[in-house]
PDB file of N, CA and C in Angstrom:
ATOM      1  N   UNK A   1      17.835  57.021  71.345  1.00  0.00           N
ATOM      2  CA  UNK A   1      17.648  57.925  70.240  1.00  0.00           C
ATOM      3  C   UNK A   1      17.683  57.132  68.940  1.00  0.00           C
ATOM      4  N   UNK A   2      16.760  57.375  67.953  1.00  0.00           N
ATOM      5  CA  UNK A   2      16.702  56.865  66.515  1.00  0.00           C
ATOM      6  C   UNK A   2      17.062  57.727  66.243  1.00  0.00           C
ATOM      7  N   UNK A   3      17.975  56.431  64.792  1.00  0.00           N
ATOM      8  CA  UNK A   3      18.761  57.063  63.649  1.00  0.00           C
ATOM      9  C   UNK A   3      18.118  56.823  62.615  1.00  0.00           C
ATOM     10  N   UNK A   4      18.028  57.564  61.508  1.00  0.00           N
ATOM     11  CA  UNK A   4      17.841  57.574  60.451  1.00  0.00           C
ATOM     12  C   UNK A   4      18.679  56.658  59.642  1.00  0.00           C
ATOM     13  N   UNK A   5      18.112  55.844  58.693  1.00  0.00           N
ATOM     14  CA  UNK A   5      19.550  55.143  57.544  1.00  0.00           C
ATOM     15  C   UNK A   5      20.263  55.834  56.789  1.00  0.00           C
ATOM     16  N   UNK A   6      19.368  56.889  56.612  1.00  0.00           N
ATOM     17  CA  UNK A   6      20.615  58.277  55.641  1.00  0.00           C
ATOM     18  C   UNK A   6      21.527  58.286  56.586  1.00  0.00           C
ATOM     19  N   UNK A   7      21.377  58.352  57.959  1.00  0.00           N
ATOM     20  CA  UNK A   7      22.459  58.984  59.210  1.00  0.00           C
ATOM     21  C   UNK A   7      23.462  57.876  59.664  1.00  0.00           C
ATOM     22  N   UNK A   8      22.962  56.581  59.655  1.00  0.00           N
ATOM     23  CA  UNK A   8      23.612  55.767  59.861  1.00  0.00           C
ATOM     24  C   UNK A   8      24.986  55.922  58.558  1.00  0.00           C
ATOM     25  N   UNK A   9      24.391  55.659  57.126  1.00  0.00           N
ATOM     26  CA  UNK A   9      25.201  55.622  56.019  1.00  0.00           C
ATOM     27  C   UNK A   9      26.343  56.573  55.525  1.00  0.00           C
ATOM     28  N   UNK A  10      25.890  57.765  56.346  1.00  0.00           N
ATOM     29  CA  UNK A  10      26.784  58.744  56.003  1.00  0.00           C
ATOM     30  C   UNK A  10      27.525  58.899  57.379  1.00  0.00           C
ATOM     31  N   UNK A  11      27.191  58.707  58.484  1.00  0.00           N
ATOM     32  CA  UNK A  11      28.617  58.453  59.539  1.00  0.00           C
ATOM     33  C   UNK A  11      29.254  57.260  59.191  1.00  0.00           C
ATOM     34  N   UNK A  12      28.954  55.971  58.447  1.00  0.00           N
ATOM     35  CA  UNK A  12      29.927  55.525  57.852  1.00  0.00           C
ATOM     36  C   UNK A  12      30.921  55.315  57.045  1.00  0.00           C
ATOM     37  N   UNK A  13      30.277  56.082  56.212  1.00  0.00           N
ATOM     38  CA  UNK A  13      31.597  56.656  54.786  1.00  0.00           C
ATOM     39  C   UNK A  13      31.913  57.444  55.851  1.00  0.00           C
ATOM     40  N   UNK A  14      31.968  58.389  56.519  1.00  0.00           N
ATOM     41  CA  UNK A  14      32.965  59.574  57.086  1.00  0.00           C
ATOM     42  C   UNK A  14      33.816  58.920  57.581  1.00  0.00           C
ATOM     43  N   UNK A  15      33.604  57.652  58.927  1.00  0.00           N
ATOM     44  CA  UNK A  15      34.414  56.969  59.313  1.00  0.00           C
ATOM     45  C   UNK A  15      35.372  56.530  58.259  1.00  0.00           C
ATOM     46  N   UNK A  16      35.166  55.931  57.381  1.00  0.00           N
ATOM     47  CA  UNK A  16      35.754  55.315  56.684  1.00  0.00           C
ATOM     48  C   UNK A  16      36.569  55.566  55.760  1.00  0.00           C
ATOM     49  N   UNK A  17      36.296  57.007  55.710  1.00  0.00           N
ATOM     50  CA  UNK A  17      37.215  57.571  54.623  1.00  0.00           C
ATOM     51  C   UNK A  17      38.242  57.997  56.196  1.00  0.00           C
ATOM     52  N   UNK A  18      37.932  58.685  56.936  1.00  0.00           N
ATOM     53  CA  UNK A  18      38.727  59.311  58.038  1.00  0.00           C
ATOM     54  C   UNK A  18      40.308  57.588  58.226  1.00  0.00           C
ATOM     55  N   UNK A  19      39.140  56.384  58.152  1.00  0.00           N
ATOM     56  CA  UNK A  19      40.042  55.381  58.774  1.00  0.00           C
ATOM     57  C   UNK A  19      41.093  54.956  57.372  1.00  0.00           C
ATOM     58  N   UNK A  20      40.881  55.529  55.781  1.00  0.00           N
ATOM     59  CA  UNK A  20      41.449  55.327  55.050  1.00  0.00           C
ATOM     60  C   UNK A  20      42.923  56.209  55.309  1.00  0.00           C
ATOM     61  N   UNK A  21      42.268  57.641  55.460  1.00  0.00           N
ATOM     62  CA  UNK A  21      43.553  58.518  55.804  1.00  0.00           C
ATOM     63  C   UNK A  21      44.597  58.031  56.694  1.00  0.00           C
ATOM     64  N   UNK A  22      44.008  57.612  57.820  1.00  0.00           N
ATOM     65  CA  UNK A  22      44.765  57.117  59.517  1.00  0.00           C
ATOM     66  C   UNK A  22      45.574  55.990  58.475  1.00  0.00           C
ATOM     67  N   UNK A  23      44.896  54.819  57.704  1.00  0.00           N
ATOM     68  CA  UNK A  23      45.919  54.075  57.149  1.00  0.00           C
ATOM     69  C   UNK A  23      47.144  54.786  56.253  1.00  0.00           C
ATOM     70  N   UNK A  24      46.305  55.597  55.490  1.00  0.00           N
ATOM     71  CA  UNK A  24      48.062  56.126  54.597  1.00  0.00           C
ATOM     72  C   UNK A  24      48.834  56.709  55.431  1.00  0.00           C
ATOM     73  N   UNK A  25      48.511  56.997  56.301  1.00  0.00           N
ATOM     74  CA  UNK A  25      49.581  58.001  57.208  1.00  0.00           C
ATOM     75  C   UNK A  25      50.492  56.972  58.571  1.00  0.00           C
ATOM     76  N   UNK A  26      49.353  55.873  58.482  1.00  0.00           N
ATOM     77  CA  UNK A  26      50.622  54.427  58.677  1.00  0.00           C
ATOM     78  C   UNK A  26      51.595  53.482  57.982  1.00  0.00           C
ATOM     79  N   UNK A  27      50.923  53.927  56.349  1.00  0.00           N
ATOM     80  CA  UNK A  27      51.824  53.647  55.640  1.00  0.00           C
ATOM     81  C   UNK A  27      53.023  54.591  54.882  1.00  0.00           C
ATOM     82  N   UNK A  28      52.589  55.821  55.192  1.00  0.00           N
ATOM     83  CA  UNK A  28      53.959  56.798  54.935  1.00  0.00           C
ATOM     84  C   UNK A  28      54.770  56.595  56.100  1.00  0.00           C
ATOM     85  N   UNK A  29      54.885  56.348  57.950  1.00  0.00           N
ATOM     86  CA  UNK A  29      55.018  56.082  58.685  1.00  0.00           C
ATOM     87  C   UNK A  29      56.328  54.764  58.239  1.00  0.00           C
ATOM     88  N   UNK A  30      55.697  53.259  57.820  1.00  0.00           N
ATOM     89  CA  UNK A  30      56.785  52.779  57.250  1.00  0.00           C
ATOM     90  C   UNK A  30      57.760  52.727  56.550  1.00  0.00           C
ATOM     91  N   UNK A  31      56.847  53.605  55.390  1.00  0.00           N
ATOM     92  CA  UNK A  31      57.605  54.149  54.409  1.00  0.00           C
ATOM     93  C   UNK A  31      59.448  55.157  54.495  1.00  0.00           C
ATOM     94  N   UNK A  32      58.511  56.024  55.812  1.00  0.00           N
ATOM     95  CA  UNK A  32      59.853  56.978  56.180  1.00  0.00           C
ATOM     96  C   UNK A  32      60.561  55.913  57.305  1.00  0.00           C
ATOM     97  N   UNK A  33      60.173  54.839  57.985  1.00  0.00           N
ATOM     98  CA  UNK A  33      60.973  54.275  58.523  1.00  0.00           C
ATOM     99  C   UNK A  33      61.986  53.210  57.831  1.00  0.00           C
ATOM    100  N   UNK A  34      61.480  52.931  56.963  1.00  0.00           N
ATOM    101  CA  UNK A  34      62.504  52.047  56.150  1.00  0.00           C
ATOM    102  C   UNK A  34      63.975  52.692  55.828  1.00  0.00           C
ATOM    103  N   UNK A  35      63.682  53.796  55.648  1.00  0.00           N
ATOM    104  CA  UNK A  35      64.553  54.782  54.917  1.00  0.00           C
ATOM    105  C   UNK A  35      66.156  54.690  55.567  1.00  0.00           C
ATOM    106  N   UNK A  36      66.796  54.757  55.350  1.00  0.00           N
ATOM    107  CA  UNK A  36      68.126  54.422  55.756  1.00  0.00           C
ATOM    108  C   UNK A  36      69.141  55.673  56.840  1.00  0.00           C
ATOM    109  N   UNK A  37      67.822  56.461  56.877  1.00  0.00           N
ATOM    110  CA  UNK A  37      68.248  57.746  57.454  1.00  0.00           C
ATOM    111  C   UNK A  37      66.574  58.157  57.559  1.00  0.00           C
ATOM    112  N   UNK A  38      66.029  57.539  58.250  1.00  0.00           N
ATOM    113  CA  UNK A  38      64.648  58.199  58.465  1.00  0.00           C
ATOM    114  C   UNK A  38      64.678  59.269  59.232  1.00  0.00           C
ATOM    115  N   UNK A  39      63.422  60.901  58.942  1.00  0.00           N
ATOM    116  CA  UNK A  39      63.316  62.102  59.388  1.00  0.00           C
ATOM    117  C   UNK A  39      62.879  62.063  60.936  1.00  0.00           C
ATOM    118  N   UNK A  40      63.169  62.039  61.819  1.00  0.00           N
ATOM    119  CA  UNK A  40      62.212  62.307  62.908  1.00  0.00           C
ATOM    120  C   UNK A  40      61.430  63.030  62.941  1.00  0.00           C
ATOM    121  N   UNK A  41      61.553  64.220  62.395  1.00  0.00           N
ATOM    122  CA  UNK A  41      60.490  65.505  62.413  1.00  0.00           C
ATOM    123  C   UNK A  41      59.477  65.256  61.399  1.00  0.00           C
ATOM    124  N   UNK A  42      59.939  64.529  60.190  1.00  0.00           N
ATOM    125  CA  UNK A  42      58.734  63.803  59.486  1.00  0.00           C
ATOM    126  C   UNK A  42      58.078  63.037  59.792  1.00  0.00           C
ATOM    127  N   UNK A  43      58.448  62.309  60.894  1.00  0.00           N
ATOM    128  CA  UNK A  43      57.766  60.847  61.245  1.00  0.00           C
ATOM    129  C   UNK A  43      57.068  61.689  62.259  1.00  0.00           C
ATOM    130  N   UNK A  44      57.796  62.729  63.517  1.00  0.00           N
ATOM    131  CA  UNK A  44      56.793  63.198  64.530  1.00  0.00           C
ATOM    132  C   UNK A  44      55.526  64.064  63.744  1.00  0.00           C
ATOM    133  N   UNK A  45      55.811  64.887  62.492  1.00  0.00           N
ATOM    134  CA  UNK A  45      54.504  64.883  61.866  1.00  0.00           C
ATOM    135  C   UNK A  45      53.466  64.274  61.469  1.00  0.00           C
ATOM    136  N   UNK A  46      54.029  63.116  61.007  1.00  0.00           N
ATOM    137  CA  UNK A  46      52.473  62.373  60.511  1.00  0.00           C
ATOM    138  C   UNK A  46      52.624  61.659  61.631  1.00  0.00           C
ATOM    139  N   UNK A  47      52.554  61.493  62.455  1.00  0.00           N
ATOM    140  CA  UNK A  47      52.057  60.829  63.597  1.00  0.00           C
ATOM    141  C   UNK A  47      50.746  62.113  64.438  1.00  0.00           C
ATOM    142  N   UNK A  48      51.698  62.844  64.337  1.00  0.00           N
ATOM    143  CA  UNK A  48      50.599  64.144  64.916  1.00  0.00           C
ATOM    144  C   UNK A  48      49.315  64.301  64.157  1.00  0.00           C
ATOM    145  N   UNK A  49      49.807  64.033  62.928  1.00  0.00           N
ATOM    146  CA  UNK A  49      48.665  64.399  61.608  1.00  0.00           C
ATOM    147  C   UNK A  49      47.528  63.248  61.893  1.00  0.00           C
ATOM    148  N   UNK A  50      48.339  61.877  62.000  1.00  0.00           N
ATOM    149  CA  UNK A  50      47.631  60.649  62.400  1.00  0.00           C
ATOM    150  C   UNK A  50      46.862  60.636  63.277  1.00  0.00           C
ATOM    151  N   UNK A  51      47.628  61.315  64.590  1.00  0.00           N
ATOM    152  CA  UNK A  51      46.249  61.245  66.234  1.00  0.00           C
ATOM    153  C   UNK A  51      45.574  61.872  66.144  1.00  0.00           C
ATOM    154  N   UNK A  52      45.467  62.976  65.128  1.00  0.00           N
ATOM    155  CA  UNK A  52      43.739  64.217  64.918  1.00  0.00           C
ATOM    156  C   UNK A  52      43.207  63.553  64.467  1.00  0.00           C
ATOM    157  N   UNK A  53      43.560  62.787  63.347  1.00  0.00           N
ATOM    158  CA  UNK A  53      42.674  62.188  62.549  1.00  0.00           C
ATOM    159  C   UNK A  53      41.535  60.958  63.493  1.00  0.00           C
ATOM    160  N   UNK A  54      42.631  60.037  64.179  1.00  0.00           N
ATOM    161  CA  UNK A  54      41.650  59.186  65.374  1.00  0.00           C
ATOM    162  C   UNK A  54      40.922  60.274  66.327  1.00  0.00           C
ATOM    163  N   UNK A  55      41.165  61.168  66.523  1.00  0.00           N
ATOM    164  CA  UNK A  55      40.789  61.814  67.262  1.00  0.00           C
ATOM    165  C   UNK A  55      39.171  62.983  66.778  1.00  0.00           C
ATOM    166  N   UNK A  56      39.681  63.381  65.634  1.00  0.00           N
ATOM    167  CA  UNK A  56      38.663  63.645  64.876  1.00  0.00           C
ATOM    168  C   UNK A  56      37.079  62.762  64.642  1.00  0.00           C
ATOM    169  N   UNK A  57      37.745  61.578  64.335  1.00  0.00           N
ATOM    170  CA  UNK A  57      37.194  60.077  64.009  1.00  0.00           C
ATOM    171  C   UNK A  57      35.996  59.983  65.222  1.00  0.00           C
ATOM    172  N   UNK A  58      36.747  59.505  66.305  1.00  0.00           N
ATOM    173  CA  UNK A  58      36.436  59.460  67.816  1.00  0.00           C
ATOM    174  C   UNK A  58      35.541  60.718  68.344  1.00  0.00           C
ATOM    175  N   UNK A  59      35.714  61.886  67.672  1.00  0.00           N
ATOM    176  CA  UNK A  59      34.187  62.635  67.984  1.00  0.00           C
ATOM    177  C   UNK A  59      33.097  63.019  67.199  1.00  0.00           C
ATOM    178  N   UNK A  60      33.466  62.416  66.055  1.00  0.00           N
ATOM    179  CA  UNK A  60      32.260  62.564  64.720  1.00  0.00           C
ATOM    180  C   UNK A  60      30.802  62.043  65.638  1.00  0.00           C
ATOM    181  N   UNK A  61      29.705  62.674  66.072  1.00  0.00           N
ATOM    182  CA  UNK A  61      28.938  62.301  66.229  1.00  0.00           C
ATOM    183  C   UNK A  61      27.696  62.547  65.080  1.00  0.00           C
ATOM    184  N   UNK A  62      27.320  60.903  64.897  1.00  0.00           N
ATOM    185  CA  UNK A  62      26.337  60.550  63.775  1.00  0.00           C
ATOM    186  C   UNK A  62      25.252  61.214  63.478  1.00  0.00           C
ATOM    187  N   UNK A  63      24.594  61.849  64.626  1.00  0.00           N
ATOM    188  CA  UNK A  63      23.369  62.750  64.858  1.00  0.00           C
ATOM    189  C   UNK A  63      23.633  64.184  64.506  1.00  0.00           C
ATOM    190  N   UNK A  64      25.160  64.649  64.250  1.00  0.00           N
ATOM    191  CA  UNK A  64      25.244  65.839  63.445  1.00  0.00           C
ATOM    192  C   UNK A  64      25.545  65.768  62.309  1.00  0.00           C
ATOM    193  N   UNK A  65      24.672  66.120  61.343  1.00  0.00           N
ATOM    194  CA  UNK A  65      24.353  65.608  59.802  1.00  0.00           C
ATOM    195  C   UNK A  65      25.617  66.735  59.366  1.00  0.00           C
ATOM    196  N   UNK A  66      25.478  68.103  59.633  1.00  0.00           N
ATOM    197  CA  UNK A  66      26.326  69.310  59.078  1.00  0.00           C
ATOM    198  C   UNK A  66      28.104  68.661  59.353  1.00  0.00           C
ATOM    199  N   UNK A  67      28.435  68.006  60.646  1.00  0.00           N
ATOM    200  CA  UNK A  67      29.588  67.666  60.675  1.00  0.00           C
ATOM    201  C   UNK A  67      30.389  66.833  59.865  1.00  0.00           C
ATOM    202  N   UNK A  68      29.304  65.824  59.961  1.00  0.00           N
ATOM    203  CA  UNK A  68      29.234  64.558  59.163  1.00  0.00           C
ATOM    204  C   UNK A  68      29.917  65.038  57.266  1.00  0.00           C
ATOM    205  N   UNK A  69      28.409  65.922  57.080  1.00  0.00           N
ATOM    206  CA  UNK A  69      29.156  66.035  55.878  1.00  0.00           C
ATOM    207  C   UNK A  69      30.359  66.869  55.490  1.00  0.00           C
ATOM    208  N   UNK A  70      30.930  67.173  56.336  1.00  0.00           N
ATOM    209  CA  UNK A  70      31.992  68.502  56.574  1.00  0.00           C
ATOM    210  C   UNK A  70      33.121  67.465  56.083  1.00  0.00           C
ATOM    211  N   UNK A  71      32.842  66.158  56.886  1.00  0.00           N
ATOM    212  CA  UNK A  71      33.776  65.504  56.796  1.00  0.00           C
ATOM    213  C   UNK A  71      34.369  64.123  55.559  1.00  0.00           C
ATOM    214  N   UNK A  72      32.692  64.413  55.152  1.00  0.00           N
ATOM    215  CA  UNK A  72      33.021  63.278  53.936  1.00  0.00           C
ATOM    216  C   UNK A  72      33.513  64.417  53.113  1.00  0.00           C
ATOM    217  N   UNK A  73      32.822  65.666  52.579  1.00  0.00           N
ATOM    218  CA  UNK A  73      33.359  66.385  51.844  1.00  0.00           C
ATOM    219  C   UNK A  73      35.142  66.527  51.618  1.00  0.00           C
ATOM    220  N   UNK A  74      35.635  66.520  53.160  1.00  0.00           N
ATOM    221  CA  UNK A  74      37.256  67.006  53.617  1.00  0.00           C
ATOM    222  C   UNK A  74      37.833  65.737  53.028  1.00  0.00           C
ATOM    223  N   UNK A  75      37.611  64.526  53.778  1.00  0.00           N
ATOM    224  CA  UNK A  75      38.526  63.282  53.502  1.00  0.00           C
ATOM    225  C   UNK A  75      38.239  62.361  51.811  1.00  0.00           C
ATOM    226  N   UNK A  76      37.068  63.193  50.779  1.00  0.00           N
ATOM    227  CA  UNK A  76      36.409  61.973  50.034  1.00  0.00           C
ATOM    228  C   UNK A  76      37.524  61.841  49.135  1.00  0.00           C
ATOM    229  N   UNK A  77      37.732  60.990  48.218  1.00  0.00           N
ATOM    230  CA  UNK A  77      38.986  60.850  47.425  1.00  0.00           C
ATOM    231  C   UNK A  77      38.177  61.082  45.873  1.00  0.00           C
ATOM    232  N   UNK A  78      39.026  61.944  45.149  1.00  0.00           N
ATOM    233  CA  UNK A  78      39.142  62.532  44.203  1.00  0.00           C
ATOM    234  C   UNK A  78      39.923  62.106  43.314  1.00  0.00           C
ATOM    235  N   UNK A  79      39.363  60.680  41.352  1.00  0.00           N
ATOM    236  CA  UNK A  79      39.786  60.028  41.025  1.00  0.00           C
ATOM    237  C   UNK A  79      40.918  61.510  40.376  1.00  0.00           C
ATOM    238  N   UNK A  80      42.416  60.501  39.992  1.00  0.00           N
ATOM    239  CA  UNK A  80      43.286  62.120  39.377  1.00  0.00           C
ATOM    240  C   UNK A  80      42.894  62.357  37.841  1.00  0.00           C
ATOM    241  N   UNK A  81      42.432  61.527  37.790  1.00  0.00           N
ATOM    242  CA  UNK A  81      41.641  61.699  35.661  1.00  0.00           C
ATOM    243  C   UNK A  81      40.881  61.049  35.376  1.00  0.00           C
ATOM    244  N   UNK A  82      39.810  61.027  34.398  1.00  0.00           N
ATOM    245  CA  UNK A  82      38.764  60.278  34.069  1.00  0.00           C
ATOM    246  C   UNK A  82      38.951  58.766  34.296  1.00  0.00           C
ATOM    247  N   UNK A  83      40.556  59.143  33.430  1.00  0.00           N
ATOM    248  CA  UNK A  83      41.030  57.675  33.429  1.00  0.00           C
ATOM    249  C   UNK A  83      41.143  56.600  34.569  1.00  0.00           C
ATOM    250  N   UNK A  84      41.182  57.132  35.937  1.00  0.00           N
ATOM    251  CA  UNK A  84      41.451  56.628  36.775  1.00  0.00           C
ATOM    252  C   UNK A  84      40.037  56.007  37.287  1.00  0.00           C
ATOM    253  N   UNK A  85      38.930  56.767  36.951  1.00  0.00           N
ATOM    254  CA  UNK A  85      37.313  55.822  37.032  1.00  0.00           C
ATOM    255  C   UNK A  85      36.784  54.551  36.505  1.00  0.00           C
ATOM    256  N   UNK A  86      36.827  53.565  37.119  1.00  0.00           N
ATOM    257  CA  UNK A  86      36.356  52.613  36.267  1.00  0.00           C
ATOM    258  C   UNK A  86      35.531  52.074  35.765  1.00  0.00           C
ATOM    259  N   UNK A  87      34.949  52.203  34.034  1.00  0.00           N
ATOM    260  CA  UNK A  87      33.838  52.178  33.356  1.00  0.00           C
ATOM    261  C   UNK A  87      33.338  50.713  33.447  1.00  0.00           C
ATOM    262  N   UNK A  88      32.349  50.562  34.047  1.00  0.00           N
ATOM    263  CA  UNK A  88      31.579  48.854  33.228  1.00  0.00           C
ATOM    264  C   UNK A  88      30.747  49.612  32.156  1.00  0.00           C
ATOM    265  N   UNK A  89      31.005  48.049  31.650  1.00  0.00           N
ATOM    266  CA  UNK A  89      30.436  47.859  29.957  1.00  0.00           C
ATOM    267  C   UNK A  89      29.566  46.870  30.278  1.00  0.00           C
ATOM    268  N   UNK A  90      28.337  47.108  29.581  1.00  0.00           N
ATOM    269  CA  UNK A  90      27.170  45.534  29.896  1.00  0.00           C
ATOM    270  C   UNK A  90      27.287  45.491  28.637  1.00  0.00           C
ATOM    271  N   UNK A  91      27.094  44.539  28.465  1.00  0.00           N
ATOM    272  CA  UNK A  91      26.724  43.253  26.927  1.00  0.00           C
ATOM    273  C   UNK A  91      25.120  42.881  26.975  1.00  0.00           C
TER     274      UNK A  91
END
């Protein structure tokens, strides 16, 4: 089956934002383990939160354009203020 490069490009940002999430939720993971009294029920959450996400990941198929974008839409990151965009300046 051929893919399109629109189709290719956009199951990759999905992946990729999906594999950004799976990382913060390994790094809240350390985060609550460091803790000197870490939650179990917090940690068994984002772990749960974590395996949908691979799991999610793991059935994104590329050839469904509607899913695809379901999913860049869900995971895309949203700068918190203008300020946080970063302007180039050409000379």
């Amino acid at each position: 089956m051929a893919y399109t490069y629109e189709q290719v490009l956009s199951y990759e940002v999905a992946r990729e934002l999906m594999s950004s999430h799976i990382a913060d939720c390994s790094a809240e993971i350390a985060d609550e383990e460091a803790k000197a009294e870490p939650s179990a029920d917090h940690l068994t959450e984002i772990r749960r939160r974590q395996a949908g996400l691979v799991l999610e990941r793991g059935a994104l198929d590329m050839t469904d354009d509607a899913a695809v974008s379901q999913v860049v839409a869900k995971y895309r990151r949203i700068p918190a203020s203008s300020e946080a965009t970063p302007t180039l300046h050409w000379h």
